[in-house]
Protein backbone atom coordinates (compact mmCIF):
# COMPACT_ATOMS: atom_id res chain seq x y z
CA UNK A 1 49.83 -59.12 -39.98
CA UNK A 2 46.70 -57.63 -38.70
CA UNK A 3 44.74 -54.30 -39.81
CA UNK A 4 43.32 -51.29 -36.90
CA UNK A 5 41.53 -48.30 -36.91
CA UNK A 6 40.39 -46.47 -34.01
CA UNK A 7 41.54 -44.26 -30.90
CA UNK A 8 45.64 -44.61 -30.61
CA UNK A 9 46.16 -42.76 -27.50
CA UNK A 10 48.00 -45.46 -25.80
CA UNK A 11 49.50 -47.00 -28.90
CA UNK A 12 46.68 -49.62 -28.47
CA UNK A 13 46.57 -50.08 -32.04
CA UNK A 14 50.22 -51.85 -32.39
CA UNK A 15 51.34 -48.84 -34.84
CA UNK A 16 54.09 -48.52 -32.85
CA UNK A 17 52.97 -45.11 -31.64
CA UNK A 18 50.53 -43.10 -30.14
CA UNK A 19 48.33 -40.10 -30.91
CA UNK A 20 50.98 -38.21 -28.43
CA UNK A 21 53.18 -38.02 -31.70
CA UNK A 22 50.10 -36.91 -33.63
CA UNK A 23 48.53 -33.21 -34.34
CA UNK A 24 45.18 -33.88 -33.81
CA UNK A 25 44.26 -37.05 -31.10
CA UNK A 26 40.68 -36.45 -31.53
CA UNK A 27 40.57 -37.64 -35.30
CA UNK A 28 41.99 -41.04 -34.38
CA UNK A 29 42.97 -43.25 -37.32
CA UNK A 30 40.27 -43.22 -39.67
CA UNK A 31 41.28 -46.11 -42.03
CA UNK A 32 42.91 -49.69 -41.45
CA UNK A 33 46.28 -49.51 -41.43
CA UNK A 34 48.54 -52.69 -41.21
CA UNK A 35 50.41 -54.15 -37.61
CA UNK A 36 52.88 -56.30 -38.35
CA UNK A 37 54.31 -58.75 -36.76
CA UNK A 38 57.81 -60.37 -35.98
CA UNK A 39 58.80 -62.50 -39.29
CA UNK A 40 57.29 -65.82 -38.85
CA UNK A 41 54.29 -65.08 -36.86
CA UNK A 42 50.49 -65.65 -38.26
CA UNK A 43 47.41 -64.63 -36.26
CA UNK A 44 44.93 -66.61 -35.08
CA UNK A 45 42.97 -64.51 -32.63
CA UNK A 46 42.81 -61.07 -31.76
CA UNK A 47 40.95 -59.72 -28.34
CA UNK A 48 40.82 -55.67 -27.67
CA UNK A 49 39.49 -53.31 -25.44
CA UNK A 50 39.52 -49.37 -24.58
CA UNK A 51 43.16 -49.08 -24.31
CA UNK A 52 45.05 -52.62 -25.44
CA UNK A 53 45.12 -55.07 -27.86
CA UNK A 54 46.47 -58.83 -27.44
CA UNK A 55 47.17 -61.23 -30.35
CA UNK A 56 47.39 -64.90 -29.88
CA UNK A 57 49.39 -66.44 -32.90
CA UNK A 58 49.26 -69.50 -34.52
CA UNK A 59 52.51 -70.69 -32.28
CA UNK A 60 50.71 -69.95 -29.53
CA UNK A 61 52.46 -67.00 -28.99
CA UNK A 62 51.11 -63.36 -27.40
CA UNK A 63 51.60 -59.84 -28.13
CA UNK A 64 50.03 -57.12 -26.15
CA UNK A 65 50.77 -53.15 -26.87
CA UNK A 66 48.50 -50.07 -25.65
CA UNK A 67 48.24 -48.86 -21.97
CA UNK A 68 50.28 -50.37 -19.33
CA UNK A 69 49.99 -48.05 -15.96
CA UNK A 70 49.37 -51.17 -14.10
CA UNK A 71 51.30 -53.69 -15.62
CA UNK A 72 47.66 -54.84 -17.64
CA UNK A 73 49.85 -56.05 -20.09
CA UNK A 74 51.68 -58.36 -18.10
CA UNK A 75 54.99 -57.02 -19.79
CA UNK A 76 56.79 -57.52 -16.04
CA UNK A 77 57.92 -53.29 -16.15
């Protein structure tokens, strides 16, 4: 588990949503709120920018979320 705060507009945060779902996207998320992650997993490092985050996990393991137009994420979709 990790904490974020911030802009969510492209569910860049790992809440599993975005500030599409949210009445006002200009607030953003004002206080840490926790990401979890799949049972089993522990982070070691976490690297952001504008619009994604990627966690590397003690297994060596990656998780990516926030905006993929261009595949950025390297999801494969």
């Amino acid at each position: 588990m990790f904490f974020a705060c911030g802009y969510d507009g492209y569910g860049q945060l790992g809440l599993g949503r975005s500030f599409e779902d949210e009445e006002d996207e200009e607030e953003g998320v004002n206080t840490f709120q926790p990401v979890a992650l799949p049972d089993g997993k522990h982070v070691q490092q976490v690297a952001s920018g504008g619009a994604f985050t990627i966690v590397l996990t003690t297994d060596v393991s990656l998780f990516g979320c926030g905006f993929n137009y261009s595949c950025q994420l390297g999801l494969g979709d």
